[in-house]
Protein backbone atom coordinates (compact mmCIF):
# COMPACT_ATOMS: atom_id res chain seq x y z
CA UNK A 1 7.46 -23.48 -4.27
CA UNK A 2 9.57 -21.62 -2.61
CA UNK A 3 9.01 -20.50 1.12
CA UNK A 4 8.87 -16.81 1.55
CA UNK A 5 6.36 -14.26 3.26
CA UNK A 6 3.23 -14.25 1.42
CA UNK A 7 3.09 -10.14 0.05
CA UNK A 8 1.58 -8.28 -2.10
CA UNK A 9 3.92 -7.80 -4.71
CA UNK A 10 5.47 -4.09 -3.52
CA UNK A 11 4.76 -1.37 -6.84
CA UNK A 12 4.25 2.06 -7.26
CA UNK A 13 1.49 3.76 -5.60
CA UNK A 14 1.79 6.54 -8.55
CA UNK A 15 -0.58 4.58 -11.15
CA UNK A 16 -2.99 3.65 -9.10
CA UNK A 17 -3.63 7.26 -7.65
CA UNK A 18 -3.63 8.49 -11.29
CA UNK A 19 -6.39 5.67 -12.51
CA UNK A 20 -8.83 6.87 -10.25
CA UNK A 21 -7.86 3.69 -7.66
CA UNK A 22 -6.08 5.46 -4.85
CA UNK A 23 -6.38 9.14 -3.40
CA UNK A 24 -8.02 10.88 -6.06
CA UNK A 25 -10.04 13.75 -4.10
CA UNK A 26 -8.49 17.73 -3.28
CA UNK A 27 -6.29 17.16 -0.61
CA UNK A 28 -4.16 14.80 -2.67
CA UNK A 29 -3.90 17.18 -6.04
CA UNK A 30 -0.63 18.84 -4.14
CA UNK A 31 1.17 15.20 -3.78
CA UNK A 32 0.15 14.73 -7.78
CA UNK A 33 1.32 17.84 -8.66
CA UNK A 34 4.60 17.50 -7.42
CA UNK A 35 4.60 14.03 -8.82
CA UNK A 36 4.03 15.90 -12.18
CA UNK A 37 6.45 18.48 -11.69
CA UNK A 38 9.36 16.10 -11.13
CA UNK A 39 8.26 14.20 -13.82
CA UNK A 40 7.79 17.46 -16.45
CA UNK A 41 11.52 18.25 -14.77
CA UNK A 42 12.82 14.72 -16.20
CA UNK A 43 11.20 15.69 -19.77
CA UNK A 44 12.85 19.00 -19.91
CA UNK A 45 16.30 17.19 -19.24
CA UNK A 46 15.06 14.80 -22.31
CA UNK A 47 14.09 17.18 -24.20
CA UNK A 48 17.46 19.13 -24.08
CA UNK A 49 19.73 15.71 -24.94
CA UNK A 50 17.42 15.18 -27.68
CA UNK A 51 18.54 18.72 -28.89
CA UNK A 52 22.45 17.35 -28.66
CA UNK A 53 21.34 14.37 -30.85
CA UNK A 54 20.09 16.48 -33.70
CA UNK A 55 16.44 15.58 -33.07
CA UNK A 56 15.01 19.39 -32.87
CA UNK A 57 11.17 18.54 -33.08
CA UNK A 58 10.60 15.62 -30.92
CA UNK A 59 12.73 18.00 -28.19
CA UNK A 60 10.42 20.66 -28.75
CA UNK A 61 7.49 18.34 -27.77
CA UNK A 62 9.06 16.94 -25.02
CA UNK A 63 9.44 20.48 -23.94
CA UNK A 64 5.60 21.43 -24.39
CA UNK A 65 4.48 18.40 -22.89
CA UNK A 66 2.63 18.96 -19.48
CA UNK A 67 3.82 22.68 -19.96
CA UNK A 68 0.06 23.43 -18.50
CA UNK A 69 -2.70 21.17 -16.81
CA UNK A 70 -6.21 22.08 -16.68
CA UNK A 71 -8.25 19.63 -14.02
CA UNK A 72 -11.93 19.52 -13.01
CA UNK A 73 -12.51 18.78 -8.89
CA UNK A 74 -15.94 17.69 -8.83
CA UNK A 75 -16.57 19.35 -5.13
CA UNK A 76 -20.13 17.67 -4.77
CA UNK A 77 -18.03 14.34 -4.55
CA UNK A 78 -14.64 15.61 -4.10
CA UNK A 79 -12.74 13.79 -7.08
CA UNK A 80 -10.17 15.33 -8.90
CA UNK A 81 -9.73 14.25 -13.22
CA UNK A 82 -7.08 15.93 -15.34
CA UNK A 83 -9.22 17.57 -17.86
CA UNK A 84 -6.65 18.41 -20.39
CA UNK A 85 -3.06 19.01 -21.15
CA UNK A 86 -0.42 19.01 -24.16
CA UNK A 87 0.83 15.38 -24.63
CA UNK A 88 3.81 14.57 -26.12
CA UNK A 89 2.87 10.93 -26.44
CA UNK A 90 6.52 9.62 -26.17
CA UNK A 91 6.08 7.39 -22.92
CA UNK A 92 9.64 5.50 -23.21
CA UNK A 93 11.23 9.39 -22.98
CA UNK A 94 8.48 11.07 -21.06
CA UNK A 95 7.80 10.36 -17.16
CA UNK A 96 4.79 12.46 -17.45
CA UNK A 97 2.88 10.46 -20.00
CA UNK A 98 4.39 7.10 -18.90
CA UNK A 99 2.48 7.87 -15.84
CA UNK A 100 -0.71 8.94 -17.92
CA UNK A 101 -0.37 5.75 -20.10
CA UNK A 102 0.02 2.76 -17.53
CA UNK A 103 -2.95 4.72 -15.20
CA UNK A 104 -4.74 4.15 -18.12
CA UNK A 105 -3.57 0.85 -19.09
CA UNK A 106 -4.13 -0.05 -15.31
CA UNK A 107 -7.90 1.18 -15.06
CA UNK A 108 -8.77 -1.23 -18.10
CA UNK A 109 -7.46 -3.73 -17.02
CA UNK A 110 -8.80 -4.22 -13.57
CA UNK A 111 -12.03 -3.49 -15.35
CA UNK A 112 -11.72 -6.63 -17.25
CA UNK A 113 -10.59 -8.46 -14.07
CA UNK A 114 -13.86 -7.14 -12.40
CA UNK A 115 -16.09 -8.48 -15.20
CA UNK A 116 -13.54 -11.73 -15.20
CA UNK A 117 -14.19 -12.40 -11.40
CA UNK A 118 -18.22 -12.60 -12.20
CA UNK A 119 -17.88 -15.65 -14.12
CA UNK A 120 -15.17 -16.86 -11.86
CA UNK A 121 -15.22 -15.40 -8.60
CA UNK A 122 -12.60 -18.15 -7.14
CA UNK A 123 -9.63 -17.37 -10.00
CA UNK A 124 -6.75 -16.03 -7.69
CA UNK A 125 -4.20 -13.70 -9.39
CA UNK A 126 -0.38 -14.68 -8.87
CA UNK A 127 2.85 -12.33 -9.58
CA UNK A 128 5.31 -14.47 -11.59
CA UNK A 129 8.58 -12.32 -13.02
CA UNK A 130 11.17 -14.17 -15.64
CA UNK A 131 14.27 -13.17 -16.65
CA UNK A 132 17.30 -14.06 -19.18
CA UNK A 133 21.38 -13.79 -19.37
CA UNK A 134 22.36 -9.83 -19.05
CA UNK A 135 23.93 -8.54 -21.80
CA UNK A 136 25.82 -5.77 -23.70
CA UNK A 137 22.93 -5.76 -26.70
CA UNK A 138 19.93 -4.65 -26.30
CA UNK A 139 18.11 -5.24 -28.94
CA UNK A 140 19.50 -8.90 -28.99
CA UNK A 141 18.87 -9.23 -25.12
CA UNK A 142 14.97 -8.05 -26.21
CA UNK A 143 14.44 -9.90 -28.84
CA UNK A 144 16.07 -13.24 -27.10
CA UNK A 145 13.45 -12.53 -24.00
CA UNK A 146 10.44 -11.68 -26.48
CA UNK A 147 11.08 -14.82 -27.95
CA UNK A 148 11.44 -16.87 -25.15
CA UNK A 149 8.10 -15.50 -23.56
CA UNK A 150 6.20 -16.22 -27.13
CA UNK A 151 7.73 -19.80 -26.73
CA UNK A 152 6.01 -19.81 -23.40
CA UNK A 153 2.83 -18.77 -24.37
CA UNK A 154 2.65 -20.88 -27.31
CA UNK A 155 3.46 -24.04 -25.22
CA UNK A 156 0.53 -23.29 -22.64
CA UNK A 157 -1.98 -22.84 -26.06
CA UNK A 158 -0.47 -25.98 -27.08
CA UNK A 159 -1.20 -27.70 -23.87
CA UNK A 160 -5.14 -26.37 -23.44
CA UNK A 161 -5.55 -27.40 -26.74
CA UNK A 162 -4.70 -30.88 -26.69
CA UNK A 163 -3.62 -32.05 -23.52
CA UNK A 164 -3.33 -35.50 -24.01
CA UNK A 165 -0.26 -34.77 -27.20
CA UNK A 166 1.33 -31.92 -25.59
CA UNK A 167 3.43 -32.20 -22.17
CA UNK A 168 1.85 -29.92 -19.34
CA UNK A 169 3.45 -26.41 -18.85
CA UNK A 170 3.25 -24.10 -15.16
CA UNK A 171 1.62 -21.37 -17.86
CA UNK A 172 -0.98 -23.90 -18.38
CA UNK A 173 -2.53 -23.43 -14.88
CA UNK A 174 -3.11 -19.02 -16.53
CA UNK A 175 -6.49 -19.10 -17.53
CA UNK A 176 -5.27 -15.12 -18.41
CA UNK A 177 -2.72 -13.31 -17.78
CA UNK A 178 -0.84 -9.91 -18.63
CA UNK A 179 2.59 -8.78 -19.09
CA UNK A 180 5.23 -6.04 -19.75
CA UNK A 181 9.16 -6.21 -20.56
CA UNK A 182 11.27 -4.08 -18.75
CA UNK A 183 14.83 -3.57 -18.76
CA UNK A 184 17.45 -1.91 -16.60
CA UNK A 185 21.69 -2.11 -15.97
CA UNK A 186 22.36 -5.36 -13.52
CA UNK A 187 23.82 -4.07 -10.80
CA UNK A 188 27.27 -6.13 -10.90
CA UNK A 189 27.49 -6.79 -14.40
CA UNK A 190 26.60 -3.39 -15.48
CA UNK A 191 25.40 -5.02 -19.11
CA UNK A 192 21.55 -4.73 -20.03
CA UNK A 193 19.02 -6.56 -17.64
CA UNK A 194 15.79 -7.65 -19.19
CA UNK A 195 12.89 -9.42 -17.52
CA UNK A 196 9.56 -9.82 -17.76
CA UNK A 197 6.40 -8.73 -14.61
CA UNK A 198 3.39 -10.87 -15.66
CA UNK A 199 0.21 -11.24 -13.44
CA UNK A 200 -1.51 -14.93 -13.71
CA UNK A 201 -4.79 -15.69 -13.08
CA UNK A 202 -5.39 -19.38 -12.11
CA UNK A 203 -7.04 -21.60 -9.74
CA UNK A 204 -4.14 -23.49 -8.82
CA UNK A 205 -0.67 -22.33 -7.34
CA UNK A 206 1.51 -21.89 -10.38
CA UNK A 207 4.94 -24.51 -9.07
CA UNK A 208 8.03 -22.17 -9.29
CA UNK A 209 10.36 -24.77 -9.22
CA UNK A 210 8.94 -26.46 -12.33
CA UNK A 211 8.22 -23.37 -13.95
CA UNK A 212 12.17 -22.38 -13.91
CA UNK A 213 12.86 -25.91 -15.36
CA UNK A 214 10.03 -24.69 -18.18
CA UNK A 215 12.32 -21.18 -18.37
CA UNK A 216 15.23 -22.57 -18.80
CA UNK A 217 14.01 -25.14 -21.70
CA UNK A 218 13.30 -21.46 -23.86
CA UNK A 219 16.09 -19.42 -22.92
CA UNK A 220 18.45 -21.76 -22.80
CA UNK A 221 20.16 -19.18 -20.56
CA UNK A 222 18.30 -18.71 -17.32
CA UNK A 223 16.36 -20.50 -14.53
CA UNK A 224 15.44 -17.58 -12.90
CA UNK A 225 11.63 -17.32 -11.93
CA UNK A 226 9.58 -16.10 -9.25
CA UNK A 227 6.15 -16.84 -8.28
CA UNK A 228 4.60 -15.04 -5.46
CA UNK A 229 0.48 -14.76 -4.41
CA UNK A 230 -1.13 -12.09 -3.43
CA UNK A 231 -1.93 -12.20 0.03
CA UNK A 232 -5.53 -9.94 -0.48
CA UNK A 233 -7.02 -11.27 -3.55
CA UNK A 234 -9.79 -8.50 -3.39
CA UNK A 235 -6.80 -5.81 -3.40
CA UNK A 236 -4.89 -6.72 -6.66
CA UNK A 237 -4.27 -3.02 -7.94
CA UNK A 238 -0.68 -3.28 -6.35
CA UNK A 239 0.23 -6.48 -8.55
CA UNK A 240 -0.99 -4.93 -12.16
CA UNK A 241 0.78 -1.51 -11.33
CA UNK A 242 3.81 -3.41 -10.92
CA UNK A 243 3.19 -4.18 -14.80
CA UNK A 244 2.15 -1.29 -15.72
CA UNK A 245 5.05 0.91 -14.62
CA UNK A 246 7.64 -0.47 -16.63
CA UNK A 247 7.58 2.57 -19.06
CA UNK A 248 8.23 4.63 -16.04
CA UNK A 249 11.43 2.90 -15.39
CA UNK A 250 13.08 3.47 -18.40
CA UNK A 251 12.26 6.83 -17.61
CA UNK A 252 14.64 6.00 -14.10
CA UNK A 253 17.52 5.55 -16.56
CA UNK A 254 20.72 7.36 -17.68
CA UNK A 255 19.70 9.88 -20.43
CA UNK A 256 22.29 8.74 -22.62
CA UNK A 257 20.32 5.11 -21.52
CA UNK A 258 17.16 6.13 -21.99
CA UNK A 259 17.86 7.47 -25.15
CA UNK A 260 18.90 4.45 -26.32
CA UNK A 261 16.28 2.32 -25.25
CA UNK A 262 13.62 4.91 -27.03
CA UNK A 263 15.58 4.56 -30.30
CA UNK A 264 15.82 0.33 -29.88
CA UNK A 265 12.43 -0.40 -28.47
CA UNK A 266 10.22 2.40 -29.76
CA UNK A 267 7.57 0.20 -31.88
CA UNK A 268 8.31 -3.08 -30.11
CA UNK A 269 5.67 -4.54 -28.18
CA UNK A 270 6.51 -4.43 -24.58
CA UNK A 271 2.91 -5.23 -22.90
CA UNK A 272 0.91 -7.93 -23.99
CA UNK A 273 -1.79 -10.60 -22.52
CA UNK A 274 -3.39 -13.68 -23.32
CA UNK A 275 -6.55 -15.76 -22.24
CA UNK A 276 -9.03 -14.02 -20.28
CA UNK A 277 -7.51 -10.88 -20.23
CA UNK A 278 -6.91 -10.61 -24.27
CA UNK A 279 -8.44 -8.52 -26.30
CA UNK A 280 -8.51 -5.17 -23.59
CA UNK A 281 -8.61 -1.89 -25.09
CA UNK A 282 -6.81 1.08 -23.70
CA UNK A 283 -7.75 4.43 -24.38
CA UNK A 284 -5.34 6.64 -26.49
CA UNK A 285 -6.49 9.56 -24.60
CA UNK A 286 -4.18 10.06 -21.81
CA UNK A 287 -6.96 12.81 -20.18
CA UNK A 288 -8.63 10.99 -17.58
CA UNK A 289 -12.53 10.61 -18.16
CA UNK A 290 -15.37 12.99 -16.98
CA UNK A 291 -17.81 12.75 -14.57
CA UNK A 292 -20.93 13.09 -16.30
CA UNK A 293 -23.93 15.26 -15.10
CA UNK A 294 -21.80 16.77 -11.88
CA UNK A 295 -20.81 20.28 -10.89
CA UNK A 296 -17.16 21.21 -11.51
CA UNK A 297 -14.61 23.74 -10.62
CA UNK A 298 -11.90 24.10 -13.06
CA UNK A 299 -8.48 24.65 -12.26
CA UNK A 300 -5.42 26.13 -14.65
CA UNK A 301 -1.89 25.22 -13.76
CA UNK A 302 1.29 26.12 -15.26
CA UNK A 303 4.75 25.01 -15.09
CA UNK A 304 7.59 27.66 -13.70
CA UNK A 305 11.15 26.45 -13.75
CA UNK A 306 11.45 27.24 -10.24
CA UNK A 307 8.25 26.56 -8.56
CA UNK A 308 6.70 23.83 -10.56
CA UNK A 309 2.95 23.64 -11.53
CA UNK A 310 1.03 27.34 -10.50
CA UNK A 311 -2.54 28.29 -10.42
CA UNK A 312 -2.82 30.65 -13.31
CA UNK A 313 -4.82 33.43 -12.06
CA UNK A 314 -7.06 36.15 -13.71
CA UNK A 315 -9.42 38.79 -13.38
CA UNK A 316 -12.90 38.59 -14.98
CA UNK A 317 -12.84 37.34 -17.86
CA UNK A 318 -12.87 35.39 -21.04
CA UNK A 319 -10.07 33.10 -22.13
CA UNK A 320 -10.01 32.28 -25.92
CA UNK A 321 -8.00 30.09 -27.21
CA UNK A 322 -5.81 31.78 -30.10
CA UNK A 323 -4.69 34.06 -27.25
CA UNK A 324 -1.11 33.21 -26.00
CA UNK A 325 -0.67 32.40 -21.63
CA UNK A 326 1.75 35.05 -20.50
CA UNK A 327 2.87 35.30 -16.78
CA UNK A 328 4.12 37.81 -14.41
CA UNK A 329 4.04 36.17 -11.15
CA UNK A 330 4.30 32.92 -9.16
CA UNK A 331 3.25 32.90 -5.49
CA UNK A 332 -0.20 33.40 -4.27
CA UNK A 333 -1.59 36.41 -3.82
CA UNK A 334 0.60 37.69 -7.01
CA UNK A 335 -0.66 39.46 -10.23
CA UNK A 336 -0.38 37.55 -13.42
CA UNK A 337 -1.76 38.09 -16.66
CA UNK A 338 -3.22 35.81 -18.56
CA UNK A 339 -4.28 35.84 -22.61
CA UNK A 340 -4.60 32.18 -23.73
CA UNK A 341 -6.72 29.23 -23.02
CA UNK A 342 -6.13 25.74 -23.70
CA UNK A 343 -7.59 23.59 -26.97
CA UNK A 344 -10.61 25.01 -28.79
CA UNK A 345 -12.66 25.87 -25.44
CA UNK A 346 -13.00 29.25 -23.92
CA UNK A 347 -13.33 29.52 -20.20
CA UNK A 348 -15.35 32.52 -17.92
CA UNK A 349 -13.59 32.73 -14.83
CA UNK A 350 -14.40 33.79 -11.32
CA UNK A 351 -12.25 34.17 -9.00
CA UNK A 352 -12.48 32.57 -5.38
CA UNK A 353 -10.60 30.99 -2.58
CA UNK A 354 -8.82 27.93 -3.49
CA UNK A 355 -8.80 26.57 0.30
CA UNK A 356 -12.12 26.93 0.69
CA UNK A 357 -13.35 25.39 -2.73
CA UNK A 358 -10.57 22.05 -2.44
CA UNK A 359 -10.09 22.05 1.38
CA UNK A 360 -6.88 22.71 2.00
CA UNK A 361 -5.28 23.77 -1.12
CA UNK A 362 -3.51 27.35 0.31
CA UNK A 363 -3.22 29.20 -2.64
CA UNK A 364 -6.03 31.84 -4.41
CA UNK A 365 -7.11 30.97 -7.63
CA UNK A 366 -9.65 31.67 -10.35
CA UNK A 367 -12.01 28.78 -11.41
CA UNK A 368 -14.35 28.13 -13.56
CA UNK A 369 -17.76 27.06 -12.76
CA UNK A 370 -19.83 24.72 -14.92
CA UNK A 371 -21.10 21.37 -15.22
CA UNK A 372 -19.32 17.61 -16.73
């Protein structure tokens, strides 16, 4: 192998915060709210190109989507969930629910690993990335790099399955694994870059060198590989975000990109697993789940233009949910009227001090209290 500083492979801190793995209590809902904003921002931009290509509806949902957020803090315990929201769905054009979807995708997975590690606590999870030829087609460039990783996979169920016919492969040594595609513009050859973040479980030290020779026998293209442990096997998050993000960074593209790679890949199958991590289901709902039996406080945000997400704030009183939100204001301490809740619920609200119910939050706000 290769000799390089032994790392946790670096990834976005974003997914992990959003599963529930990271900062998830009141004094981190500002951070994830700007997160949000920049990513409802990006949407809006989305949503107005997809106007200029004739595609009216799916602009208008990209347009609603994440328009307003309603989230529970459970105070007793200080977590934060997103209750609810308007989802557009569309994670290859939408930064908002590409963050929603690999959280989610990210929580079930490490669940699995969890329940994995019981059986077999010494399995030791590895970061291996593959890649193929750039190139000016991307659908050819995808389907070249799905094929090449289905050869790959079918050569290490080849192997397990009769070892003694069928020459050893590096992807032998995954008793599981997961992976996404990803693509992006190479930096000198400005054609489309595809390649493939995979995590590994195994019990011995996948061999880059002989895995690249493996690469290049089904690409026929490239010997580019990389294989690199984790250096705190107990702290893994880090690794599976780095799969789990690769919707978000198609979202990190040119619009006219972006665009492109919605109308090419939408459909496709871009994550996928094998062996002990097969067979994990994600939830479609992108809402993150409850806390049973604990005390809430329920928070209301829209999205200004200017100002990002805002407390919506009321007097007593009862929000039903054919009403329509209307507001007059932004900053705290501001008047705004509100007429509208949010799905088929209807909210009492009190108003209170939002600093003193999520410590440190300096705005006022009205909030309903109730139990999960």
């Amino acid at each position: 192998m290769v000799d390089r500083p032994i790392e946790n492979p670096q990834s976005e801190e974003i997914l992990a915060d959003d599963s529930g793995l990271g900062a998830d209590g009141a004094a981190a809902l500002p951070v994830r709210l700007a997160r949000y904003s920049r990513a409802h921002q990006r949407a809006l931009r989305m949503s107005h190109y997809a106007t200029s290509q004739g595609e009216s509806k799916l602009a208008h949902k990209l347009q609603k989507c994440g328009d307003w957020l309603v989230f529970r803090h459970y105070h007793t315990v200080d977590k934060v969930r997103l209750h609810a929201a308007d989802f557009c769905k569309k994670h290859l054009l939408c930064p908002l629910c590409a963050i929603r979807r690999g959280a989610k995708y990210l929580k079930a997975y490490m669940d699995r690993l969890e329940a994995v590690r019981i059986g077999q606590p010494n399995l030791k999870a590895y970061m291996v990335t593959v890649t193929v030829k750039d190139g000016p087609d991307l659908q050819e460039r995808f389907q070249h790099l799905r094929k090449a990783m289905h050869a790959m996979t079918q050569a290490r169920r080849d192997h397990l399955k009769a070892p003694a016919k069928n020459r050893h492969v590096e992807a032998a040594k995954a008793l599981g694994g997961v992976f996404s595609i990803e693509f992006k513009r190479g930096k000198n050859s400005g054609q489309w870059h595809p390649h493939a973040h995979m995590v590994w479980l195994c019990h011995e030290e996948p061999d880059q060198v002989k895995l690249s020779e493996d690469w290049h026998t089904w690409t026929r293209d490239s010997f580019i590989v990389d294989v690199r442990p984790f250096h705190d096997q107990q702290d893994v998050a880090s690794g599976f975000a780095e799969v789990f993000k690769y919707a978000l960074k198609f979202t990190e593209l040119p619009l006219d990109d972006n665009w492109h790679a919605f109308e090419t890949l939408s459909g496709r199958r871009l994550v996928d697993s094998f062996g002990l991590l097969r067979g994990v289901e994600v939830p479609e709902n992108l809402a993150d789940e409850p806390l049973d039996d604990l005390p809430y406080i329920e928070l209301f945000y829209k999205f200004l233009p200017r100002s990002g997400y805002n407390l919506v704030k009321t007097r007593d009183e009862m929000l039903r949910p054919s009403d329509e939100l209307l507001h007059t204001g932004v900053s705290s301490g501001c008047q705004t009227k509100t007429k509208k809740c949010f799905d088929n619920t209807a909210f009492l609200l009190v108003q209170c001090s939002h600093d003193e119910l999520t410590k440190g939050v300096n705005h006022g706000a009205y909030m309903e209290y109730g139990t999960g």
